[in-house]
Every structure is written in C-alpha cells, then in structure tokens.
C-alpha atoms as a PDB file:
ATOM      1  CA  UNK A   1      85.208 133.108  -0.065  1.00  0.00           C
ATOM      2  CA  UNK A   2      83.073 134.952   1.266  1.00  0.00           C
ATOM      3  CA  UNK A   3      79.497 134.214   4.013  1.00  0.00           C
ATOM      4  CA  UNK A   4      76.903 136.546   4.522  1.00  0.00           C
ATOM      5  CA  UNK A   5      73.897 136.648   6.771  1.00  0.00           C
ATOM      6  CA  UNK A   6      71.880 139.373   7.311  1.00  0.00           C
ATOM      7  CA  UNK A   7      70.885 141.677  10.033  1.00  0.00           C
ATOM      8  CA  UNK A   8      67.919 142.729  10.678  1.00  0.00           C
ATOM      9  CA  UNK A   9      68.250 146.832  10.455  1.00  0.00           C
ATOM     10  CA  UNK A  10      68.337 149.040   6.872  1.00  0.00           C
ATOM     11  CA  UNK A  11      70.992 147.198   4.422  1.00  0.00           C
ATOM     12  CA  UNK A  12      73.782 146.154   6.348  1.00  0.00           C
ATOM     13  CA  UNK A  13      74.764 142.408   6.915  1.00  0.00           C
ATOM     14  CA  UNK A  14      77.736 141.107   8.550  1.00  0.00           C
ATOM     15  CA  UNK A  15      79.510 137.640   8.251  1.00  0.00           C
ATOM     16  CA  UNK A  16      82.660 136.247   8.034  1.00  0.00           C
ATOM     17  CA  UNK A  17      85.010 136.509   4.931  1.00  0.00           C
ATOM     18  CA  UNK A  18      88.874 134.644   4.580  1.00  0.00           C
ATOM     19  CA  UNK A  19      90.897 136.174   1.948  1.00  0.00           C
ATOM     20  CA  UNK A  20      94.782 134.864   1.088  1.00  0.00           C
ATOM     21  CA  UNK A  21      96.187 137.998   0.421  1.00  0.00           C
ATOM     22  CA  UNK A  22      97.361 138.980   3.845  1.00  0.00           C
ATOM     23  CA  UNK A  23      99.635 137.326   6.298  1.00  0.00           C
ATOM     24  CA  UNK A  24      98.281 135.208   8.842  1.00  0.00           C
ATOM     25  CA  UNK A  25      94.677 134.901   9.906  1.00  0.00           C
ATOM     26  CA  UNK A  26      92.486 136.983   8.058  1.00  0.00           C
ATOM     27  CA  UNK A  27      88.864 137.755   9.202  1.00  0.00           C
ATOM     28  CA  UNK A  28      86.306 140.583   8.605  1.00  0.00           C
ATOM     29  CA  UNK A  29      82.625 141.414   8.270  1.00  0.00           C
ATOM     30  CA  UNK A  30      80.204 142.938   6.062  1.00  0.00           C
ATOM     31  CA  UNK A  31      78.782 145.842   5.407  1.00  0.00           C
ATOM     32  CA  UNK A  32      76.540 146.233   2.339  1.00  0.00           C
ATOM     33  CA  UNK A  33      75.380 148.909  -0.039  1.00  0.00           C
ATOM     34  CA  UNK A  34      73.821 148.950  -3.633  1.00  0.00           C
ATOM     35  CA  UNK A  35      73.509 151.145  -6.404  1.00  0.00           C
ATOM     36  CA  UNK A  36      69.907 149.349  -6.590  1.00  0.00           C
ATOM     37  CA  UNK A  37      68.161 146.520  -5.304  1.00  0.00           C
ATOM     38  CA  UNK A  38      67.354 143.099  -6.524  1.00  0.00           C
ATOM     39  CA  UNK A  39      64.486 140.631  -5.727  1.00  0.00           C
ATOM     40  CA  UNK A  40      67.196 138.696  -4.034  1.00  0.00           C
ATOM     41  CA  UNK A  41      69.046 141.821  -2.012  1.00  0.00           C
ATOM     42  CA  UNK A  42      71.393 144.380  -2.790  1.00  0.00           C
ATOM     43  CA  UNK A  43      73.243 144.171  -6.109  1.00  0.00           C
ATOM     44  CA  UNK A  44      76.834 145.257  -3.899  1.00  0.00           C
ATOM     45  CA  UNK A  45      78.846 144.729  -1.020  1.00  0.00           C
ATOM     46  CA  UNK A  46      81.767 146.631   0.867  1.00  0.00           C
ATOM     47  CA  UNK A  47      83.369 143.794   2.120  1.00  0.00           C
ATOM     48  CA  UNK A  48      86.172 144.908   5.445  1.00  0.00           C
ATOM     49  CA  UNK A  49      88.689 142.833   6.217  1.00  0.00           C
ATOM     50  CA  UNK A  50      90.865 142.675   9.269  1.00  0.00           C
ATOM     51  CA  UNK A  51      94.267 140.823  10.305  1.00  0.00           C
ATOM     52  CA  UNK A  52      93.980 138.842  12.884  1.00  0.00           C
ATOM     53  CA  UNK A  53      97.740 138.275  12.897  1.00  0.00           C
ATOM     54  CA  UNK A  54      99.691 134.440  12.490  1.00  0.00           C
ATOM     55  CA  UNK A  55      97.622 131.385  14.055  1.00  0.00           C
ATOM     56  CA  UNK A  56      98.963 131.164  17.698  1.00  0.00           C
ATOM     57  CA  UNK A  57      99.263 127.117  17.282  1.00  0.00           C
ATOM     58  CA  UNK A  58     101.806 127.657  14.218  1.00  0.00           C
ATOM     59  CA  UNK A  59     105.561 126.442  15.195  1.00  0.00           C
ATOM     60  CA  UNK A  60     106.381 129.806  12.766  1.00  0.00           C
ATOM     61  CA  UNK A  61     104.353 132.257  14.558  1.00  0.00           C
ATOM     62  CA  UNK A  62     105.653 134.032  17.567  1.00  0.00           C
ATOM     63  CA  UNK A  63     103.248 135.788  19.421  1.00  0.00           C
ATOM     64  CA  UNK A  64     104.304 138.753  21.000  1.00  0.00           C
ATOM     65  CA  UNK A  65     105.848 140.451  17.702  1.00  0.00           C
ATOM     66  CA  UNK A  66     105.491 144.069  17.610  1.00  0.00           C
ATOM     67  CA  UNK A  67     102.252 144.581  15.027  1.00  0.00           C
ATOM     68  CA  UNK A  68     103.191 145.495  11.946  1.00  0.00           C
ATOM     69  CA  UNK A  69     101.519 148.386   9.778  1.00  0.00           C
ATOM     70  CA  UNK A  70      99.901 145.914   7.413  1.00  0.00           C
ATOM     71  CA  UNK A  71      98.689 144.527  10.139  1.00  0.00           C
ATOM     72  CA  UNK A  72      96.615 147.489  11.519  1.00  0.00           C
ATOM     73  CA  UNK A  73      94.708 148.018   8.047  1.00  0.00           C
ATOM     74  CA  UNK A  74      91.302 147.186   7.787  1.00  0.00           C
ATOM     75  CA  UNK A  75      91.518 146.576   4.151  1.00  0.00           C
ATOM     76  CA  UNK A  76      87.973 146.996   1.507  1.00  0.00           C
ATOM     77  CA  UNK A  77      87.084 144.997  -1.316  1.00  0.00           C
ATOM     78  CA  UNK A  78      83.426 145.624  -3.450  1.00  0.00           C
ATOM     79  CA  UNK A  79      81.596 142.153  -3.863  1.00  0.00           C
ATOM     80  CA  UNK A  80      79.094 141.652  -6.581  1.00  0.00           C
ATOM     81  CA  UNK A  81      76.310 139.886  -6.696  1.00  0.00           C
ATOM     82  CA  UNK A  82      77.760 137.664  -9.463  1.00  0.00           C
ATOM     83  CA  UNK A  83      81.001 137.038  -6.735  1.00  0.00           C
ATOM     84  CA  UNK A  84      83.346 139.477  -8.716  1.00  0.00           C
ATOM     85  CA  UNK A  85      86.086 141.169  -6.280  1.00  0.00           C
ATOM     86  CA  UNK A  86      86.927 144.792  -6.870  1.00  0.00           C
ATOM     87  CA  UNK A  87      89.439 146.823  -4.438  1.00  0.00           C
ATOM     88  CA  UNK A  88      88.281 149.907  -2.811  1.00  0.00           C
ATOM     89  CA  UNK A  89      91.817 151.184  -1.542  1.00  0.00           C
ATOM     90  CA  UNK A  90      89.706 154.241  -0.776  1.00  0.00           C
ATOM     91  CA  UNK A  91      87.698 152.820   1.862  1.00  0.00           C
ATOM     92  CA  UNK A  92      90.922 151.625   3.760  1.00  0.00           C
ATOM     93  CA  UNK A  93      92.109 152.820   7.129  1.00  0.00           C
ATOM     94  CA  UNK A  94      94.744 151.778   9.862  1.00  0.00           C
ATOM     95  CA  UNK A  95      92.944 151.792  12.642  1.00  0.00           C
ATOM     96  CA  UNK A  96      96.149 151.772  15.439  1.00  0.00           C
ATOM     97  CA  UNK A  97      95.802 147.895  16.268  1.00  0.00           C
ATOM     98  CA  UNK A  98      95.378 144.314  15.175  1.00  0.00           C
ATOM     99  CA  UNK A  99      91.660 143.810  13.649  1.00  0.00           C
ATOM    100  CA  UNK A 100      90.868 140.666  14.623  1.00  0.00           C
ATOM    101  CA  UNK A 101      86.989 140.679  14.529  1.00  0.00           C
ATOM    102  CA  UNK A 102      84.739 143.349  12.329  1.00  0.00           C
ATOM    103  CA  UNK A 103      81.108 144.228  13.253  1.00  0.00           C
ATOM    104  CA  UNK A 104      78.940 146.309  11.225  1.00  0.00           C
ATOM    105  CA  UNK A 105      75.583 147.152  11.987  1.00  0.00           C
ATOM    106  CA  UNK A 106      72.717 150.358  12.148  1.00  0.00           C
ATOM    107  CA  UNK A 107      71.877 151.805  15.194  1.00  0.00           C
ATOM    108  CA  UNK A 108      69.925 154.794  15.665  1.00  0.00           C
ATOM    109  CA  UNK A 109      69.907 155.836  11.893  1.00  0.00           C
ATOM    110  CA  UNK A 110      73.877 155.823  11.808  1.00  0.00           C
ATOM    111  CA  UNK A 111      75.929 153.191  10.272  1.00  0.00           C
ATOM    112  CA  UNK A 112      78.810 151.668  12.374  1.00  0.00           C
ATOM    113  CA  UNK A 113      81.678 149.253  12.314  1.00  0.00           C
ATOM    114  CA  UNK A 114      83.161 147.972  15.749  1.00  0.00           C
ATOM    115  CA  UNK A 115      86.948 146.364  15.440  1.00  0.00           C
ATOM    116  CA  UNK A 116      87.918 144.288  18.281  1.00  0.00           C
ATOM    117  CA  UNK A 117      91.720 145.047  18.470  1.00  0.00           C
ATOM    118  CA  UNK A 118      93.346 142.081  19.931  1.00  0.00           C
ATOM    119  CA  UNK A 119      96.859 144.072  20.994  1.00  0.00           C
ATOM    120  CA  UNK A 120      95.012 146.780  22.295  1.00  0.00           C
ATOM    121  CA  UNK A 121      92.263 144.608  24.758  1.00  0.00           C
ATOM    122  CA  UNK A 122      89.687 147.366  23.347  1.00  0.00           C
ATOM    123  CA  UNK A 123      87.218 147.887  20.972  1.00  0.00           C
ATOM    124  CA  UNK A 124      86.833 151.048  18.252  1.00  0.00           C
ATOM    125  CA  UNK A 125      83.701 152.301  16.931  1.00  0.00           C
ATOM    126  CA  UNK A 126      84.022 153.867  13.962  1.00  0.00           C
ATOM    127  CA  UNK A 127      81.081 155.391  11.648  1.00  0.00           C
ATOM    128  CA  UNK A 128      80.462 154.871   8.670  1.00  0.00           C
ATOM    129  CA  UNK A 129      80.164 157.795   6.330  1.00  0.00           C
ATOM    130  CA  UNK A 130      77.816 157.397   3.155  1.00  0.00           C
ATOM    131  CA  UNK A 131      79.725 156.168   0.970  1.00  0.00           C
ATOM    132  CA  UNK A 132      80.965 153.425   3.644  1.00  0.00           C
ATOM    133  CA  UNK A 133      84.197 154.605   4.600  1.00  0.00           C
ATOM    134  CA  UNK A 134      85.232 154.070   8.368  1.00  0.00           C
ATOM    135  CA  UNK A 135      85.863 158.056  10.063  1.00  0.00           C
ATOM    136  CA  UNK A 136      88.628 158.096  12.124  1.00  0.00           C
ATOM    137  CA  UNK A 137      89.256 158.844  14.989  1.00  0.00           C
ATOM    138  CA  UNK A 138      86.397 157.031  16.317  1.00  0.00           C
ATOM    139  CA  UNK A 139      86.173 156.520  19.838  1.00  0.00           C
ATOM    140  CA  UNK A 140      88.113 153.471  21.938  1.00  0.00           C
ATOM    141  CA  UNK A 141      86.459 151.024  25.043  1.00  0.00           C
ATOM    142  CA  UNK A 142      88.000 148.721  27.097  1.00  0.00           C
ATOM    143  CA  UNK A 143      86.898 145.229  25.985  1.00  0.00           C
ATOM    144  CA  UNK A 144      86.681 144.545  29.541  1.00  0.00           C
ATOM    145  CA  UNK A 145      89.073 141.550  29.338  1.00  0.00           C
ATOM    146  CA  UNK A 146      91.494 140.156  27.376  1.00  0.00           C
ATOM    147  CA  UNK A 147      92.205 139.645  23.492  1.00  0.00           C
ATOM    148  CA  UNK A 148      88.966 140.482  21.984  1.00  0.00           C
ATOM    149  CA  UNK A 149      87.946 138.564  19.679  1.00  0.00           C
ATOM    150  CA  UNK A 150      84.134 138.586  18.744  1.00  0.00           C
ATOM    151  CA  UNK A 151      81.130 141.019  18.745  1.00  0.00           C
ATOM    152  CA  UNK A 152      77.453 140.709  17.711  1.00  0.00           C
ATOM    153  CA  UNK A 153      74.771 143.294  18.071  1.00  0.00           C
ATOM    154  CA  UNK A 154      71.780 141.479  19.711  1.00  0.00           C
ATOM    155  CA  UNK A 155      67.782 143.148  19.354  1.00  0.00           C
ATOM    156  CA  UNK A 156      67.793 146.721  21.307  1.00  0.00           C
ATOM    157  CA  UNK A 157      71.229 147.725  20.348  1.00  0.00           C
ATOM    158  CA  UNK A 158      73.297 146.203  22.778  1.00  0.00           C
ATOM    159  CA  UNK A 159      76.731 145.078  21.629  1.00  0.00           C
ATOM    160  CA  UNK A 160      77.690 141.749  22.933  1.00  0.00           C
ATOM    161  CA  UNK A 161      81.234 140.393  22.794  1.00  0.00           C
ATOM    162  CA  UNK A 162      83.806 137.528  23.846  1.00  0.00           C
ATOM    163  CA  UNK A 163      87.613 138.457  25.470  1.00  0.00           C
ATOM    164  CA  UNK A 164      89.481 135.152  24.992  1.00  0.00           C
ATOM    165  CA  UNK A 165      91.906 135.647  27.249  1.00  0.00           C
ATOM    166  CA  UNK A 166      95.365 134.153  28.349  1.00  0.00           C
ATOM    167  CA  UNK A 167      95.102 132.640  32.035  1.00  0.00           C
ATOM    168  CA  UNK A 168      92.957 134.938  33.534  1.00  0.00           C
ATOM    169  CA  UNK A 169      91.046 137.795  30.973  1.00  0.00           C
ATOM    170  CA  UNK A 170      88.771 135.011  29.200  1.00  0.00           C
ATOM    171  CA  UNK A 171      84.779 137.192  29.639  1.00  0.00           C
ATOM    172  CA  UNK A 172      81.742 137.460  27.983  1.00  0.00           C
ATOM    173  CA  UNK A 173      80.801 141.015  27.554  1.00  0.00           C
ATOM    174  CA  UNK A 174      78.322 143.876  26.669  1.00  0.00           C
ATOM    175  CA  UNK A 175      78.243 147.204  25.539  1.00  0.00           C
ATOM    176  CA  UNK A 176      75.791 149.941  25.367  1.00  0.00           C
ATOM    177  CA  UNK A 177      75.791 152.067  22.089  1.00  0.00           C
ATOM    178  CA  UNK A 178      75.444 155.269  21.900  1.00  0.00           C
ATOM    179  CA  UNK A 179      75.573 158.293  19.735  1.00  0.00           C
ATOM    180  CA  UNK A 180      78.771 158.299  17.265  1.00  0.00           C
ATOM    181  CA  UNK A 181      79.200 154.681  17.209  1.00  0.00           C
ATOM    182  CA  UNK A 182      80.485 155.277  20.880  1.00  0.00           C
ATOM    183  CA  UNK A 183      80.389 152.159  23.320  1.00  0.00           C
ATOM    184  CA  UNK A 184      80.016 152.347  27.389  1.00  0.00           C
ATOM    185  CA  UNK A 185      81.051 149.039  28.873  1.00  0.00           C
ATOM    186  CA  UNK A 186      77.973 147.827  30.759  1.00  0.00           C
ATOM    187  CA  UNK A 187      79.133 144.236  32.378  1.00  0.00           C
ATOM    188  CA  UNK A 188      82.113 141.841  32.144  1.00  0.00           C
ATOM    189  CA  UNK A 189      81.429 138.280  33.396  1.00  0.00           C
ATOM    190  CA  UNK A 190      84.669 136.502  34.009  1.00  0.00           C
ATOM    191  CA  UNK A 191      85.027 132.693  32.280  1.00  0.00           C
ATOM    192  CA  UNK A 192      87.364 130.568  34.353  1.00  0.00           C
ATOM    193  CA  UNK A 193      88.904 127.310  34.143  1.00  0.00           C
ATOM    194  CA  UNK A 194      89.527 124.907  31.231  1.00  0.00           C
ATOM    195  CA  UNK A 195      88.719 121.338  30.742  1.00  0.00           C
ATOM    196  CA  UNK A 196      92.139 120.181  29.790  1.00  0.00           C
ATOM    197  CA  UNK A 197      91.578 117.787  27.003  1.00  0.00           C
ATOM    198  CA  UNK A 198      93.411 119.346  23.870  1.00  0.00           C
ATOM    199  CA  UNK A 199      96.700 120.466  25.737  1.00  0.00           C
ATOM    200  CA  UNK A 200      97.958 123.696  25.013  1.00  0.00           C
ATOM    201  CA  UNK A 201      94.562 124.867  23.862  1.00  0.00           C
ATOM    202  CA  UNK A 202      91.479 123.672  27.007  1.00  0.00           C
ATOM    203  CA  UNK A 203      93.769 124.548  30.265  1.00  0.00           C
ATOM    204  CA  UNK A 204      91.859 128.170  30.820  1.00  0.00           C
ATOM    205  CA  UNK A 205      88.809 129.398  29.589  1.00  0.00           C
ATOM    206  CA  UNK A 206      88.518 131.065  26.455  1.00  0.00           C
ATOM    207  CA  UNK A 207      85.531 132.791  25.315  1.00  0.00           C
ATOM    208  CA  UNK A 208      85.396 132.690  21.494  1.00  0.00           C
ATOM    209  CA  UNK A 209      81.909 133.720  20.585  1.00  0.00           C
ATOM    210  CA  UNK A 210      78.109 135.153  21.591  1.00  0.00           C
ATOM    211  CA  UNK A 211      75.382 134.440  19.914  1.00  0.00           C
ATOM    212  CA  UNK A 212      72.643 136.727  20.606  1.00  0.00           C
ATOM    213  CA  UNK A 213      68.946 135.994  20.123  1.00  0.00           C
ATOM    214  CA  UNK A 214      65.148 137.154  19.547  1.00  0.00           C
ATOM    215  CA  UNK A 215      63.907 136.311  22.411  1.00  0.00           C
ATOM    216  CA  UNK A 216      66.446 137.542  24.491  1.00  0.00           C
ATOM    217  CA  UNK A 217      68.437 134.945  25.230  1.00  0.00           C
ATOM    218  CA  UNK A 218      72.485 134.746  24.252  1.00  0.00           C
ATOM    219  CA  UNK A 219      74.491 131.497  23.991  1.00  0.00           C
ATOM    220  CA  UNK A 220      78.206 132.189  24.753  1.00  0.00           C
ATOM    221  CA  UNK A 221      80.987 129.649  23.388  1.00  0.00           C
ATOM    222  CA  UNK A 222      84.078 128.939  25.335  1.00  0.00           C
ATOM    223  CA  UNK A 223      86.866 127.165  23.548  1.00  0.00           C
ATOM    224  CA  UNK A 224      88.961 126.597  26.893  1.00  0.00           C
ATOM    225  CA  UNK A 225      86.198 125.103  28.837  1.00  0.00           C
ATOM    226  CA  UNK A 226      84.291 123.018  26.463  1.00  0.00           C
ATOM    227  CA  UNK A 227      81.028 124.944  28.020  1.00  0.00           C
ATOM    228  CA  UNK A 228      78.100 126.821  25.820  1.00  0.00           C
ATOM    229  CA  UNK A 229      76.750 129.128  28.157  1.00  0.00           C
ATOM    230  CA  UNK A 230      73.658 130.543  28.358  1.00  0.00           C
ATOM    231  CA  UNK A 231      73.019 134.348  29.078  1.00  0.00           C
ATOM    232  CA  UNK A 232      69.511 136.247  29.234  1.00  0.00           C
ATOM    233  CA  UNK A 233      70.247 139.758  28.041  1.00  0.00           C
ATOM    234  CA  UNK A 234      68.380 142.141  30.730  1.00  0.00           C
ATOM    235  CA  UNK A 235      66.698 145.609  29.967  1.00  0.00           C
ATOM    236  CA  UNK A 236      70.199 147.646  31.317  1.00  0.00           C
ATOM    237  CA  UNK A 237      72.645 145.532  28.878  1.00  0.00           C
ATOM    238  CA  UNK A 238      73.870 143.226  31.664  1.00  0.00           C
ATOM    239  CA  UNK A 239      73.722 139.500  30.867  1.00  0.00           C
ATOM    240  CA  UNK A 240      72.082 137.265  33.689  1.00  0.00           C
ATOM    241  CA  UNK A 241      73.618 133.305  33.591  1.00  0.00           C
ATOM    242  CA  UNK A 242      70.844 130.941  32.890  1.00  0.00           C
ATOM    243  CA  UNK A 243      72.829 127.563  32.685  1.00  0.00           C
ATOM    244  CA  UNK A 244      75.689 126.357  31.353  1.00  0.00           C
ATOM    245  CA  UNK A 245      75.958 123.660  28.474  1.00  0.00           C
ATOM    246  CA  UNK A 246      79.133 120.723  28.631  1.00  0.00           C
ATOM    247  CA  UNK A 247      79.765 120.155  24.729  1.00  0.00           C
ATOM    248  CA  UNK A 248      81.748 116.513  23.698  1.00  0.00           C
ATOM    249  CA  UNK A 249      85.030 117.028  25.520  1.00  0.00           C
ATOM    250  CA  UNK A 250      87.867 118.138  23.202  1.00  0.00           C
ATOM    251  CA  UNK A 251      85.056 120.338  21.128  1.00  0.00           C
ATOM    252  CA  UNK A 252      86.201 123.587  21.382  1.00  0.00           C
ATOM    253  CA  UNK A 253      83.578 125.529  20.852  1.00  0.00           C
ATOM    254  CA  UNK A 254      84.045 128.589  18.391  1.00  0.00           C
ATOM    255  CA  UNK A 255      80.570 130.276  17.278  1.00  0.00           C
ATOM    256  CA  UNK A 256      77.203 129.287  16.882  1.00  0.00           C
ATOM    257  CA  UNK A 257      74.510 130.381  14.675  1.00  0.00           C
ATOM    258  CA  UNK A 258      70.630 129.057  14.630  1.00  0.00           C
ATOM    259  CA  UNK A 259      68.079 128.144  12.435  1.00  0.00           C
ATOM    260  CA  UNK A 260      65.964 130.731  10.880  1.00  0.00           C
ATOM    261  CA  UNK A 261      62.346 129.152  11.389  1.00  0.00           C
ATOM    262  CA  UNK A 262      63.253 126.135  13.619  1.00  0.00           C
ATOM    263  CA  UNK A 263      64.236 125.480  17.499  1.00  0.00           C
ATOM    264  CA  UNK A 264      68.006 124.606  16.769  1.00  0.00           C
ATOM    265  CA  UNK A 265      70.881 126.222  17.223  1.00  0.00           C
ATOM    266  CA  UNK A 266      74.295 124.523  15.787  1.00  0.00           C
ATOM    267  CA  UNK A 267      77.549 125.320  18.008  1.00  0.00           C
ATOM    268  CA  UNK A 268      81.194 125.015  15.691  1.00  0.00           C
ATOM    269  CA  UNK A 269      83.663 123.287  17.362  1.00  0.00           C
ATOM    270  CA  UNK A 270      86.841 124.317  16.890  1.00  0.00           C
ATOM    271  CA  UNK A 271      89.306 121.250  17.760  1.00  0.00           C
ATOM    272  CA  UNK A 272      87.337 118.708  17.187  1.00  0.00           C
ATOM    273  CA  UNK A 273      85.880 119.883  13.594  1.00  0.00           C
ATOM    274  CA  UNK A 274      82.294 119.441  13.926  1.00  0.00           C
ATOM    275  CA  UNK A 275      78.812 120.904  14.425  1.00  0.00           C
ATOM    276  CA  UNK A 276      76.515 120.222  17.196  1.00  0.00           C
ATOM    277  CA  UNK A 277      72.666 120.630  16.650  1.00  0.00           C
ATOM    278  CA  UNK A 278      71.337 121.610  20.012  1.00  0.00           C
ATOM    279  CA  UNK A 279      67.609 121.249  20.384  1.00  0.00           C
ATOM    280  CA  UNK A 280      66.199 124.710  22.179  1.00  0.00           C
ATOM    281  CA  UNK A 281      63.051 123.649  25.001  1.00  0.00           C
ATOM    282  CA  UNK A 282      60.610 125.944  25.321  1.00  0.00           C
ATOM    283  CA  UNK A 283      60.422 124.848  28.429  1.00  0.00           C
ATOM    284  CA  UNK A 284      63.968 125.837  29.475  1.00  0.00           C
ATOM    285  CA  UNK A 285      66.869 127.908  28.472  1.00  0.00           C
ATOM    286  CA  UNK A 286      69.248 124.981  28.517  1.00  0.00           C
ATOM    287  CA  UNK A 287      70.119 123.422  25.171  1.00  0.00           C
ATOM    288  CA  UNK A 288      69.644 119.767  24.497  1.00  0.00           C
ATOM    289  CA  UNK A 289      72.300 117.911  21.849  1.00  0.00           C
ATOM    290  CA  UNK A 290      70.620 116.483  19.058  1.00  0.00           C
ATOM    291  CA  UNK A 291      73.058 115.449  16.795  1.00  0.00           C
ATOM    292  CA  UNK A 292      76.971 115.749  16.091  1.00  0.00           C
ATOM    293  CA  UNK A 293      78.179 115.801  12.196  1.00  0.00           C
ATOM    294  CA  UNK A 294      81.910 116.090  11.884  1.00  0.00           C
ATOM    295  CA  UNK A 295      83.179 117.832   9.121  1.00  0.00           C
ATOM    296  CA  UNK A 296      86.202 115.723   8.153  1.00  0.00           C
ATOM    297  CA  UNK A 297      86.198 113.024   5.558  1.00  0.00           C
ATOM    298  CA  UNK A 298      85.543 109.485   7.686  1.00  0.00           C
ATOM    299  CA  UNK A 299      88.950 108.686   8.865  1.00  0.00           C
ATOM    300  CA  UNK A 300      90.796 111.534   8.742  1.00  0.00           C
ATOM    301  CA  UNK A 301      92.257 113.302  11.604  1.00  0.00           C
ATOM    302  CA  UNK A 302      92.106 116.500  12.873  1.00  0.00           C
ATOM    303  CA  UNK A 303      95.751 117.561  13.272  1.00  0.00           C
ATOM    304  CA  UNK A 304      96.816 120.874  11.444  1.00  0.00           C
ATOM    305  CA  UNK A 305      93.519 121.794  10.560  1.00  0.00           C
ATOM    306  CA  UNK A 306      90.352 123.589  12.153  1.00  0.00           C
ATOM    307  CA  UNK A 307      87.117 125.149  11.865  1.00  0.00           C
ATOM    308  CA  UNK A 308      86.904 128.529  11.804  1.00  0.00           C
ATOM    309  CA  UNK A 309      83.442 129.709  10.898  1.00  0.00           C
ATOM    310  CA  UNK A 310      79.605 128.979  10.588  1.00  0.00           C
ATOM    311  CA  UNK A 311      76.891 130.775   9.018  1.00  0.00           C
ATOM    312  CA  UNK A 312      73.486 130.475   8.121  1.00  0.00           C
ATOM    313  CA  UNK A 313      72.241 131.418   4.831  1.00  0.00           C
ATOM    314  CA  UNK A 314      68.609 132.617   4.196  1.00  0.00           C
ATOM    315  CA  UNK A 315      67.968 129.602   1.835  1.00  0.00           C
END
C-alpha cells in the first residue's frame, strides 16, 4: 500500500510506502515521474523503498546484527496510476547502510533523495539522474545524533530531521543543501528525558519525526517523552524552541501531518494508536488538543500492534 502527498517543487512527492517483500520493517518515499500528465497528476511513480531492519520490540529480532546486503538496497518499484506494481531492478542501489527513512525532493533544479542510514548515524544525498536512478557515490553527513530516522524538506530548502537515539543521541536536526544533493549540518538540538509510561519504550527521549511548515514553524514528535515540540525555523537553518506540547501520556508520538486549508495539525501516536487533532492559535505557536480518535476497534487493546504512518491526501 502505498500514501502519497505532494511537495510543493516540479513533480516529485514523497510519502510513506510498506511493502511485504523484505524482511523486517520496510519504509520508503516517493519520487514521481510521468510519461505525461493527467488532470489528476502524473500518470507514474518511482516508488524507493528502504529496510529499516526487524522491529526492535520483536522477541525474534536482535538488534545489533551485522546488516545484511539485502538490507542496504534501496529497492524501486513503478506505480501506476491505476495501483499496478512494476519492478525497476534498474533503478536499485546499495547504498552502504540500513535505509530506514527516504526523502526525495527538488532543490535548485536538481532532483535528490536523502537516506537516513540508521547503522551509520548519517545521512546520504544522492541525485537523481533523469531517468530517476540514485548516482552513487553521493556524499555522507553526520546526522548529528543518533539512529536517524526521519527527514522532511521544509520551504527554503532546509532539510529537517529526527535522530531517535538510545540513552543519550535522541535530536531534532537541520541541514543546509547544497549543490550535488550535498548536506552541511547546521544545528543539533539535543531531546532528553522520557516520561516513563510504556516501559521499555518512554524512559529517554526519542525523536521520531518533524513536521515542517509554511509559515515557518516546525512541530517535532518525540516518542520517548510524550512531548510535540515546537521549533521556528530561522533564516540560517537553525531551529529556535517556541514551546513544547505534553500529548496523553503513553502516546508516543510518531509523525504529524496538517490540514491543507484548515488550522489543524493531527500528531500519530505510536503506542497508544491514535490521532490527536491539535487546534493551531494564531495567536501562539503552542498547539491546543481538540480531539483524540483511536484507531482500534472499541475494546481492543493495543498489544502487538502500532501505528506507523499518517498522511494527508489532497482530497
């Protein structure tokens, strides 16, 4: 299955795709192309897709394994616009590390795709020829923290990311981009304590997700501390702290995505499987919570399951 939403420069969109074919966690972005274009978009998509390894929380997983070549592939599949799959075993490359978060965008006229790799705390830029195949070697960046795992490209070209981290590491992050799909770290601001609530999950911080905005503004989710926080992105790429949000304890928050014409933004959490709809003030940078919808059937329980992933569509 795959989500798409769509970014704002030439024909490139990025979102979040889950495949079955692969071991473990699976997780990529978009990049998309057509041979034409239809009322609705482009008729075709190059679809990446990156490992990001076996689920930490599974009794059969044992972190710390060596990475394995599959593992390192950033694998391509074609998506039509009637949902047909087609591998493009062409368009695949092993890009030297675990891809556990994809992020394609257009900057400066050149197409580029950023792979957080979680084993080697860094991130890869990679362009994108024309027919959308990744050019190696690309150049590497510190993440500027520990087990990267997200990356958005807010307004101006500034890459924004999240380090989860593992007792200390846990930052959110930016990037300046420059020529080549090459990235400069610009600023690193620590995360630090957990709430504690879901054991083995909330007892350090763990950024998971930013969620840049239009008006420059970027909302940060950390799992480990049960905390939204809010950033404003300044004119030199450095986030400034504006507040912090407390979600429902036990939350988790993952990512967050807002509404295209409306003041809301809607935070995924995690552990607890639900969505929070947090009114935004104009007034204020801080984030009122409007409403919580849980997304498992009334009376189920959350054990062995999560969410992973929210989008917004353009309808």
């Amino acid at each position: 299955m795959a989500m798409l939403r769509k970014l704002q420069q030439g024909g490139l969109l990025t979102g979040f795709m889950v495949a079955p074919l692969l071991r473990g966690a699976v997780a990529g972005d978009v990049a998309m192309r057509g041979a034409g274009r239809e009322a609705a978009g482009l008729k075709s998509a190059i679809v990446f897709v990156g490992s990001a390894q076996c689920d930490w929380d599974d009794s059969t997983c044992r972190p710390g394994q060596p990475t394995t070549a599959q593992e390192r592939i950033v694998y391509a599949v074609e998506v039509s616009a009637d949902g047909s799959l087609k591998q493009r075993p062409e368009l695949c490359v092993d890009v030297g590390g675990v891809p556990a978060w994809l992020t394609a965008a257009k900057v400066e006229g050149a197409n580029c795709l950023f792979v957080s790799r979680l084993d080697k705390d860094d991130i890869l830029g990679l362009p994108l020829s024309s027919d959308m195949k990744p050019e190696l070697p690309g150049s590497s960046t510190p993440a500027g923290g520990q087990f990267p795992v997200f990356s958005a490209v807010a307004e101006g070209g500034t890459l924004l990311g999240a380090n989860y981290g593992s007792n200390e590491g846990a930052s959110a992050v930016s990037y300046h981009i420059g020529s080549g799909c090459a990235l400069q770290l610009a600023q690193s601001i620590p995360h630090h304590g957990g709430s504690n609530v879901v054991l083995g999950r909330q007892a350090d911080a763990h950024a998971h997700g930013v969620l840049p905005t239009k008006d420059g503004l970027a909302y940060a989710c950390d799992l480990g501390m049960d905390t939204v926080f809010v950033y404003k992105l300044l004119s030199d790429g450095k986030l400034q702290e504006q507040g912090r949000v407390q979600t429902p304890a036990g939350c988790g928050p993952r990512h967050a995505v807002l509404h295209p014409g409306k003041p809301f933004v809607y935070v995924l959490c995690e552990l607890s499987q639900a969505v929070l709809t947090f009114h935004i003030s104009a007034q204020s940078p801080l984030l009122t919570l409007a409403q919580t919808s849980s997304l498992l059937p009334q009376g189920a329980s959350a054990r062995g399951s999560k969410a992973g992933e929210i989008v917004m569509v353009p309808d």
